[in-house]
Protein backbone atom coordinates (compact mmCIF):
# COMPACT_ATOMS: atom_id res chain seq x y z
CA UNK A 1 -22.06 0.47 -20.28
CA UNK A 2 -21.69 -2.67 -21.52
CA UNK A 3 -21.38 -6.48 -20.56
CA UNK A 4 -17.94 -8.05 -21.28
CA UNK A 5 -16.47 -11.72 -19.55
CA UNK A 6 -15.01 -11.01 -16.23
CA UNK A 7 -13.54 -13.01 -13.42
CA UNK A 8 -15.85 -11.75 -10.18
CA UNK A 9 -13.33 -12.08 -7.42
CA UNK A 10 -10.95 -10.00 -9.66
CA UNK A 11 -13.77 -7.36 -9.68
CA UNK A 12 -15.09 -7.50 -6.35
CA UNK A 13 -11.30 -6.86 -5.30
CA UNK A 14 -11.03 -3.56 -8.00
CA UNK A 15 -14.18 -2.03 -5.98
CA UNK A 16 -12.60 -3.02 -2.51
CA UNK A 17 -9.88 -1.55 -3.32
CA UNK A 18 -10.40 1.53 -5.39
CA UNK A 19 -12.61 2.53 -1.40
CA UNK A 20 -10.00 1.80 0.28
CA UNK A 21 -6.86 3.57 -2.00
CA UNK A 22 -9.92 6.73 -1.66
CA UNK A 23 -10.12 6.85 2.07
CA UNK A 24 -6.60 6.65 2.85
CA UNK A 25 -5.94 9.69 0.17
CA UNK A 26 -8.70 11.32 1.85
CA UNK A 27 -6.85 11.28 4.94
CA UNK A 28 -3.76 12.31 3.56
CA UNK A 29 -4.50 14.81 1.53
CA UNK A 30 -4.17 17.96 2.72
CA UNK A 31 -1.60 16.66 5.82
CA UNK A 32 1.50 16.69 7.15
CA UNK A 33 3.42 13.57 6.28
CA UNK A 34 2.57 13.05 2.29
CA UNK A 35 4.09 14.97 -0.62
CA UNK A 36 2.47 15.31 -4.13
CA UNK A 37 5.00 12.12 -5.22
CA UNK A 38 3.40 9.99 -2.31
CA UNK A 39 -0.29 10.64 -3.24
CA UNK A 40 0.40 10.86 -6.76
CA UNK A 41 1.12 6.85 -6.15
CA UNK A 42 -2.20 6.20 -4.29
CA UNK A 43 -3.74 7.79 -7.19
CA UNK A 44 -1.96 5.76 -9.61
CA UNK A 45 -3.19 2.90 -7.73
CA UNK A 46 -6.47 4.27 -7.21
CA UNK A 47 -7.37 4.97 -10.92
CA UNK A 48 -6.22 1.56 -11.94
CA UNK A 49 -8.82 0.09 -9.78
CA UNK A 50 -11.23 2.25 -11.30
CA UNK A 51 -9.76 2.05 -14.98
CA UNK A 52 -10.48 -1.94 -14.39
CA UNK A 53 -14.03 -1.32 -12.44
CA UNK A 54 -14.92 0.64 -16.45
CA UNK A 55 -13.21 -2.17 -18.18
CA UNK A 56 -15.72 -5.07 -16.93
CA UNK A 57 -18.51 -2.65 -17.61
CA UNK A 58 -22.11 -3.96 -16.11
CA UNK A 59 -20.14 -6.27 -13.69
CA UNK A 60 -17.88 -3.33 -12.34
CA UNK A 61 -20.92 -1.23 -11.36
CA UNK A 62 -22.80 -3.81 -9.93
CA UNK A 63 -19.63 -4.94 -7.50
CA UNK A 64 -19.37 -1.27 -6.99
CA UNK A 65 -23.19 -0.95 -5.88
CA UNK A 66 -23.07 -4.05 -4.26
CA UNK A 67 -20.00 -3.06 -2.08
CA UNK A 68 -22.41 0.13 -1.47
CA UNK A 69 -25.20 -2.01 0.03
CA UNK A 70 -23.06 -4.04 2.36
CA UNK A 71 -20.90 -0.94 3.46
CA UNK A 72 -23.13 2.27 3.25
CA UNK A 73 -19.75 4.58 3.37
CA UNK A 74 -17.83 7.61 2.08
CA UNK A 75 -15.57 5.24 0.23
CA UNK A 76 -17.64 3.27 -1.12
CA UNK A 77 -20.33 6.02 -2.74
CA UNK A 78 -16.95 7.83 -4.23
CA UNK A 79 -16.49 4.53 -5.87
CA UNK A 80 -19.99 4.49 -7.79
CA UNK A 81 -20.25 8.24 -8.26
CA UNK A 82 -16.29 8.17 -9.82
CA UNK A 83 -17.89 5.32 -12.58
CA UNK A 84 -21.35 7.08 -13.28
CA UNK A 85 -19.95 10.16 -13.91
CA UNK A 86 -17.01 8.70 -16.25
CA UNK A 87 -19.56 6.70 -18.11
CA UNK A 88 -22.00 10.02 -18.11
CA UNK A 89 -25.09 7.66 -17.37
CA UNK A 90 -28.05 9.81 -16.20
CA UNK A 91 -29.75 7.09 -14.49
CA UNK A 92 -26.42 6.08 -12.37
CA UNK A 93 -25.80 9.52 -11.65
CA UNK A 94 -28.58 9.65 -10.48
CA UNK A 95 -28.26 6.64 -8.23
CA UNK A 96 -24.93 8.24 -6.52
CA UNK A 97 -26.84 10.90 -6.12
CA UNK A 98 -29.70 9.71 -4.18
CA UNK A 99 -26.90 7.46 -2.34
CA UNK A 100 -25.28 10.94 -1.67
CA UNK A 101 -28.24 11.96 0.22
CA UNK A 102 -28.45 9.29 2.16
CA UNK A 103 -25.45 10.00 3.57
CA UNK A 104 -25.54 13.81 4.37
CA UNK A 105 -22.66 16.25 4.92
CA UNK A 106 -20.12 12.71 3.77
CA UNK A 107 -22.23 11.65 0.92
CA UNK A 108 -21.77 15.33 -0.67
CA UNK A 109 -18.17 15.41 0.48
CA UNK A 110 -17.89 11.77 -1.66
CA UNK A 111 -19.32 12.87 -4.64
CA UNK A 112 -17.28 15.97 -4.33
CA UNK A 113 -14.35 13.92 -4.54
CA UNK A 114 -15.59 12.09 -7.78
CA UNK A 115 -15.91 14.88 -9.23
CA UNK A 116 -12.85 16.27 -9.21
CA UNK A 117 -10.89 13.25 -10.70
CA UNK A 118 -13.74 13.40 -13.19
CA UNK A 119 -12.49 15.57 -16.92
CA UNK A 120 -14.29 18.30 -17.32
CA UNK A 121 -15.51 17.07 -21.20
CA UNK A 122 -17.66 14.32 -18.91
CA UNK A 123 -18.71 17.23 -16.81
CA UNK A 124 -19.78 19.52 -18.66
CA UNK A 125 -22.72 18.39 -19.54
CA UNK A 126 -24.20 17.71 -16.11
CA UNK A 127 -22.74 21.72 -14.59
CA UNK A 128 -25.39 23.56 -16.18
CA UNK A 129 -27.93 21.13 -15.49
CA UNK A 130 -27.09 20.63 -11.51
CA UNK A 131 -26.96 24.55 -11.10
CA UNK A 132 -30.27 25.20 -13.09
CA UNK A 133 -32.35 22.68 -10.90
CA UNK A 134 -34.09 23.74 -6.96
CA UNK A 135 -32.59 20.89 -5.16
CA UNK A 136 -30.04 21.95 -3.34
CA UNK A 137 -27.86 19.15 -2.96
CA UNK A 138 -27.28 19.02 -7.10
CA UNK A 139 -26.79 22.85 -7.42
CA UNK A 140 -23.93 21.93 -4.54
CA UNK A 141 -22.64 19.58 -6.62
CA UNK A 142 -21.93 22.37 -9.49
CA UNK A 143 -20.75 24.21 -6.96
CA UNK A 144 -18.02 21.73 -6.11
CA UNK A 145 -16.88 20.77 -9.94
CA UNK A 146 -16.81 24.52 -10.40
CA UNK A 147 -14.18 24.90 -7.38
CA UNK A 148 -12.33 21.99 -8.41
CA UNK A 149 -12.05 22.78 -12.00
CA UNK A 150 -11.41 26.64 -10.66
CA UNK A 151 -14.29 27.70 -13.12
CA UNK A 152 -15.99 31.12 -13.21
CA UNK A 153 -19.84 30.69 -13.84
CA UNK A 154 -19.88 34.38 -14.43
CA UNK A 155 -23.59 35.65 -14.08
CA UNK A 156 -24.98 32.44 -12.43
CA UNK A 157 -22.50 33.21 -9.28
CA UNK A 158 -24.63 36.15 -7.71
CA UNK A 159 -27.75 33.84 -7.16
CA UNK A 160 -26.00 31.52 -5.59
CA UNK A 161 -23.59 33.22 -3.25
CA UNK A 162 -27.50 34.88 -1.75
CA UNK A 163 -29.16 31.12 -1.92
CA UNK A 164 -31.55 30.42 0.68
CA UNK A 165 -29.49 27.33 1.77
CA UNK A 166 -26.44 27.36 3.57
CA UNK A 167 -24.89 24.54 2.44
CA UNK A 168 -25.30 25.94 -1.36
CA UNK A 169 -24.15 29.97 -0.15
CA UNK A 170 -21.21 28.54 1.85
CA UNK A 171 -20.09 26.76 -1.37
CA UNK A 172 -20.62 29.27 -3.50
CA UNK A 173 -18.88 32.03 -1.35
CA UNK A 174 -16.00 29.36 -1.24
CA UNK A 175 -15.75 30.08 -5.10
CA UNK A 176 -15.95 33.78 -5.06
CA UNK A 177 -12.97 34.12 -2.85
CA UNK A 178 -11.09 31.79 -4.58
CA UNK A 179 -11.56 33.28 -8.05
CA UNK A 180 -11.36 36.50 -6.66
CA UNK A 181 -14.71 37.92 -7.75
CA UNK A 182 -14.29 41.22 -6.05
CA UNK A 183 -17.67 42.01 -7.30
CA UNK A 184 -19.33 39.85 -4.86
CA UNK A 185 -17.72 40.77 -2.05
CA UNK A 186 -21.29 41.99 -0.74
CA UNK A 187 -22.38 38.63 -0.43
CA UNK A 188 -19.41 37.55 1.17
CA UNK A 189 -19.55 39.96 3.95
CA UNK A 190 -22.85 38.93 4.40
CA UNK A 191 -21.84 35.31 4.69
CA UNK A 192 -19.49 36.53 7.68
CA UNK A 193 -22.92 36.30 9.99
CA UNK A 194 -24.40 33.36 8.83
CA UNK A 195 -26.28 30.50 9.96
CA UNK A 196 -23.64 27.85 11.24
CA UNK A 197 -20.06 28.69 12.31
CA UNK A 198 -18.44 26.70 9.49
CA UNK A 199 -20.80 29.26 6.91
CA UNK A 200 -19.18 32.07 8.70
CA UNK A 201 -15.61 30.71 8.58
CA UNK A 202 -15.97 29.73 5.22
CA UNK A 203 -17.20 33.59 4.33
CA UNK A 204 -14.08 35.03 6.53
CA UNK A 205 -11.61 32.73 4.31
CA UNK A 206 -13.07 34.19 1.35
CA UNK A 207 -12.85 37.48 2.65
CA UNK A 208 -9.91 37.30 3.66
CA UNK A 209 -8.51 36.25 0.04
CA UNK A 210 -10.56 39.86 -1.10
CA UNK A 211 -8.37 41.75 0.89
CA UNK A 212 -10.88 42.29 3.51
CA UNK A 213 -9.55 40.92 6.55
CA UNK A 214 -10.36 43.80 8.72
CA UNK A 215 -14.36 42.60 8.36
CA UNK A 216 -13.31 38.74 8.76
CA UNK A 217 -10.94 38.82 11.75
CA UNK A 218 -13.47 39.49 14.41
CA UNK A 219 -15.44 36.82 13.57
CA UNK A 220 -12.21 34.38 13.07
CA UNK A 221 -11.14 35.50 16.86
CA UNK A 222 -15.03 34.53 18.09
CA UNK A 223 -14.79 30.90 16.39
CA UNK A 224 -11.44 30.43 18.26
CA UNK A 225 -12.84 31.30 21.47
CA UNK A 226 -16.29 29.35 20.71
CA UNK A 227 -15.87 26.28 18.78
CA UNK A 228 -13.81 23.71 19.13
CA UNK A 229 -13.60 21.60 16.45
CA UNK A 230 -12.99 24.54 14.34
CA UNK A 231 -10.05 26.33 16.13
CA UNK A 232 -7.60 24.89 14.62
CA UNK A 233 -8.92 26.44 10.99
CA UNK A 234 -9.64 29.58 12.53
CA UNK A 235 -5.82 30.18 14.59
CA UNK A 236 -4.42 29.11 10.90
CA UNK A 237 -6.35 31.68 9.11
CA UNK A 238 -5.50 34.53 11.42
CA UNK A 239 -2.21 33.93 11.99
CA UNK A 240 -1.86 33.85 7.74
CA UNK A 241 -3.56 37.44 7.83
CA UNK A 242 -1.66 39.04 10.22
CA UNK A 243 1.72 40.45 10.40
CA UNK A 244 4.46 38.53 12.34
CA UNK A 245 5.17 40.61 15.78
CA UNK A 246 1.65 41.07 15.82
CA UNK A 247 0.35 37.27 15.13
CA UNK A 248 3.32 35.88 17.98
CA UNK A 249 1.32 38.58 20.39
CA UNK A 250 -1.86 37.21 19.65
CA UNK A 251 -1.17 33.29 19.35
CA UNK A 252 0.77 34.19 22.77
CA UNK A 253 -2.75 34.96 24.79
CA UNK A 254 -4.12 31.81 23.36
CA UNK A 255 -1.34 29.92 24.31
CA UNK A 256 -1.57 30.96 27.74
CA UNK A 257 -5.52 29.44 27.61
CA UNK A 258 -5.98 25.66 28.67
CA UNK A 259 -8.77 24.71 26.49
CA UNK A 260 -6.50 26.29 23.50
CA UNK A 261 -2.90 25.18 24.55
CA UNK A 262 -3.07 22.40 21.66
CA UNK A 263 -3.94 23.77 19.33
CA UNK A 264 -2.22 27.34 19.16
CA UNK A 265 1.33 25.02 19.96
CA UNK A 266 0.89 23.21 17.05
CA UNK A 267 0.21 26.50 14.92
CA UNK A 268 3.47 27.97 16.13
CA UNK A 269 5.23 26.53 13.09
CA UNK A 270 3.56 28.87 10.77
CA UNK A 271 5.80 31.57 11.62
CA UNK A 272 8.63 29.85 9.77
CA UNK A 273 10.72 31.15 12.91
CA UNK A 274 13.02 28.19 13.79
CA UNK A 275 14.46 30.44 17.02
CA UNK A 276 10.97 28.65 18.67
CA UNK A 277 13.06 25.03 18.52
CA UNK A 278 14.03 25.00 22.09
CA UNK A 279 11.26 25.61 23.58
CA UNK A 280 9.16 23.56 21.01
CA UNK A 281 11.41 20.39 22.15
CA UNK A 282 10.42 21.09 25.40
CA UNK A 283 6.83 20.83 24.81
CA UNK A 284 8.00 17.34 22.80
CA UNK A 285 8.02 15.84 26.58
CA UNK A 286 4.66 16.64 27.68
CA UNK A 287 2.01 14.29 26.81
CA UNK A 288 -0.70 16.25 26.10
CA UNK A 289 1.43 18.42 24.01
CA UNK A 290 3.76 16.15 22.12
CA UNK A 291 1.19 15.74 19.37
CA UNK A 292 1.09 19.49 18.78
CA UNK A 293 4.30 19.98 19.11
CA UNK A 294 5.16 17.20 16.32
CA UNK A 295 2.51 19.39 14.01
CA UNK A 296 4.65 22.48 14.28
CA UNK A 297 7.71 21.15 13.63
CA UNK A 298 6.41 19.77 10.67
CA UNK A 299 5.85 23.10 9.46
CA UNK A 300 9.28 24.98 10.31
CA UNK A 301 10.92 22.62 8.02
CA UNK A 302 10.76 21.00 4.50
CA UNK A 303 12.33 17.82 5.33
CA UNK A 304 10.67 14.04 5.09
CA UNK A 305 10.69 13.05 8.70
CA UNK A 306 9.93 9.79 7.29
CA UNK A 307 13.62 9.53 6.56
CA UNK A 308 14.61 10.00 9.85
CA UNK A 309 14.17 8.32 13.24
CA UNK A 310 12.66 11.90 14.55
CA UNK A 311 9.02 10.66 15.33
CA UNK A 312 8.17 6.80 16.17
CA UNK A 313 4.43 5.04 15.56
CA UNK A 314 4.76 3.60 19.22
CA UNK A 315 3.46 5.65 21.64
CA UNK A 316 5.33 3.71 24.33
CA UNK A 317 8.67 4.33 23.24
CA UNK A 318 8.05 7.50 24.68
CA UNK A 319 7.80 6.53 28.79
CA UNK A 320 4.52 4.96 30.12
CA UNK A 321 3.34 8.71 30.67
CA UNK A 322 2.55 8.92 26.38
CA UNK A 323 1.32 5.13 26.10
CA UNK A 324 -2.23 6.02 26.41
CA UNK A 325 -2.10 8.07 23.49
CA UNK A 326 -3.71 7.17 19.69
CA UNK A 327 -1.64 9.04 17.30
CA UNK A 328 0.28 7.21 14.51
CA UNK A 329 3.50 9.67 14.50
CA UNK A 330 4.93 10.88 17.48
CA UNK A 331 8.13 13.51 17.84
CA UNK A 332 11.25 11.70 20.52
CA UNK A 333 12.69 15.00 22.04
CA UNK A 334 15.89 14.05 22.88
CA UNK A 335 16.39 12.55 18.91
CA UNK A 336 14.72 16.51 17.67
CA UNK A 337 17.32 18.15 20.16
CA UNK A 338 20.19 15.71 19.23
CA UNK A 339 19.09 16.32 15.76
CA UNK A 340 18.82 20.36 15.75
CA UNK A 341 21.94 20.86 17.75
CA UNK A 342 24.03 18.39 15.57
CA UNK A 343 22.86 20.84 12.24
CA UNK A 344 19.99 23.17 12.94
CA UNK A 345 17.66 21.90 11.16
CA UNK A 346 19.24 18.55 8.59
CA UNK A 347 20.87 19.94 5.76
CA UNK A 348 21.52 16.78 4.41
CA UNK A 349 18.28 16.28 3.51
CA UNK A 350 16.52 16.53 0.18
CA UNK A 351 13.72 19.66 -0.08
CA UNK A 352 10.25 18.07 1.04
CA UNK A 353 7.14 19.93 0.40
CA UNK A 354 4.08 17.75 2.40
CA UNK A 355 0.66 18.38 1.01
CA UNK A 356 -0.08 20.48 4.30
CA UNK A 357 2.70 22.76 3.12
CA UNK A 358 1.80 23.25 -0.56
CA UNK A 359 -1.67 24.02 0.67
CA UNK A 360 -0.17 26.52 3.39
CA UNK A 361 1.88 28.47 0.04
CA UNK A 362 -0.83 28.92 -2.03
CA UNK A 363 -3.05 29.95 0.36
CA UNK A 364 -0.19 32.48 1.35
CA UNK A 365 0.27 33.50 -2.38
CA UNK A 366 -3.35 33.99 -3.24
CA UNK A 367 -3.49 36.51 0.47
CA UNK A 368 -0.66 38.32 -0.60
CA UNK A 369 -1.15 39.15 -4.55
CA UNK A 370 -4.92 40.76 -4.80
CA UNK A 371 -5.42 39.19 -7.97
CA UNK A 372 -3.74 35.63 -7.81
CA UNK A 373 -6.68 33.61 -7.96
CA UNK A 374 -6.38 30.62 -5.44
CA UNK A 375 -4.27 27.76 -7.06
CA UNK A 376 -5.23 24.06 -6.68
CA UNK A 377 -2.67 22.24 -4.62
CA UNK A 378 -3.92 19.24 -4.75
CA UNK A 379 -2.38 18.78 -8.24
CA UNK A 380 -0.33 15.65 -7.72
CA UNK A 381 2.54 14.09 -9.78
CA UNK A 382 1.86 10.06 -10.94
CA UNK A 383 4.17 7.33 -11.25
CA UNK A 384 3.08 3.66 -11.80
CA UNK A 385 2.87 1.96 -8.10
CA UNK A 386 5.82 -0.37 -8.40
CA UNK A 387 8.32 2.52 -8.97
């Protein structure tokens, strides 16, 4: 790192920024409404921010670990762990790290982040080292540049999969069904009655993508029926494992259940069966289902909604019964029913894959082919931010 002439406003705004670009790619991710063009801007964006946070050197990190100290957040800490790791400084490493901690379950998540738009030359280095040491919060992050990277630690993997902590197991069962290491499918059925619910969906995923989804659908069924905030993973993964006539049967039952009317409507779309439109539309008119329903219709089709006048960002548009709700992108049913009558489904349209639905196929390609290891869908396409 070095000390150059800089204009501090100029870098105060790069670190502002380069959170804020994070955060909103963090939401969008792995949804419904961005394709890989979309968040390849943000990142084009993002790693200018962070290309002129390196530039000013000494000043860049200490706006970036200033902005830390006012605003202790996810954003923020990605921010300072993206620079120490590009610089390969042991000392701020280390200082993400411990900022990492301070944060918990979203510090690791940050850093996890980092990592992955880190290259693996700056990497490298630090793998062996994090996977080597006791603390288990290093040894996760391995874990996580392994997954991103899709990188096979070979004999290292066993030890870690049977790790006394969860958080470091989970992770590294996370990797074995995503590389498909057969081998280890021991420790993944053992992960299946783990500690914390998330552990155990976590080891039914990977299970799943060994072919084993006789052990892991039991437990997927008891985290539908038990925890909430969960469901929605759980209905998705079942529903992926199990034949059509057989998954409509069982998403029916959970349909019919109050607590789980929400979420099963908005995983009807993973059928691909467009014959559900009618009676998705009418589910468009009930407030407490209109979000849901919105969610599934995203899935039956590969079309940019955004392009249309399908779904509005004012929830009073809808009648005074829908103004009370929060959500940023709302179906119209009589605009979807216009709409699907007028064409079935808008073939005027250019093909739109959403980051939801790239994630959706190659987690349906890796179920389907026993030795297609999990690809990375996250791989986005960049374009400079004026274009």
């Amino acid at each position: 790192m070095h000390r150059v002439a800089t204009i501090a406003a100029i870098v105060d705004q790069h670190a502002g920024d380069a959170a804020f670009l994070w955060h909103r790619r963090r939401r969008e991710i792995d949804g419904p409404i961005l394709d890989e063009t979309d968040i390849g801007r943000i990142d084009q964006r993002l790693e200018a921010n962070l290309e002129g946070l390196m530039a000013a050197g000494e000043a860049g990190w200490e706006a970036a670990q200033a902005k830390f100290t006012d605003y202790a957040e996810p954003g923020e800490l990605f921010v300072l762990g993206a620079l120490a790791l590009r610089w390969g400084d042991a000392d701020l490493v280390a200082v993400a790290i411990d900022g990492a901690a301070s944060l918990g379950d979203a510090g690791l998540s940050s850093l996890s982040a980092a990592i992955a738009c880190t290259p693996r030359e700056s990497l490298r280095p630090l793998v062996a080292q994090w996977l080597d040491t006791r603390d288990a919060l290093q040894r996760c992050l391995g874990l996580s540049a392994l997954w991103h990277h899709r990188v096979d630690p070979g004999p290292r993997l066993p030890d870690l999969a049977n790790h006394s902590d969860a958080r470091v197991r989970s992770r590294a069962v996370r990797l074995v069904g995503a590389i498909k290491r057969r081998d280890l499918l021991p420790s993944v059925l053992t992960g299946l009655e783990g500690e914390t619910p998330r552990e155990r969906l976590t080891a039914a995923l990977a299970a799943c993508l060994l072919g084993e989804t006789r052990s892991a659908q039991p437990v997927i069924d008891k985290i539908v029926l038990t925890e909430e905030g969960l469901a929605e993973a759980a209905i998705e993964m079942r529903l992926l494992t199990t034949a059509t006539k057989a998954g409509k049967a069982w998403l029916q039952k959970h349909l019919e259940q109050a607590a789980l009317r929400s979420v099963a409507t908005a995983s009807v779309g993973l059928f691909g069966d467009r014959a559900v439109m009618p009676w998705l539309i009418e589910k468009m008119r009930e407030p407490e289902l209109v979000v849901a329903a919105g969610a599934a219709l995203r899935d039956l089709f590969e079309v940019d909604f955004a392009d249309t006048d399908l779904f509005v960002v004012d929830p009073a548009v809808l009648g005074k019964d829908f103004a009370h709700l929060e959500d940023s992108s709302l179906p119209v049913a009589d605009r979807v029913e216009a709409w699907w009558n007028g064409g079935r489904g808008g073939r005027d349209h250019r093909p739109f894959r959403s980051m939801r639905l790239l994630r959706l196929n190659a987690l349906r390609a890796a179920l389907t082919t026993p030795d297609t290891p999990l690809a990375d869908w996250r791989v986005t396409r960049r374009f400079p931010a004026w274009m």
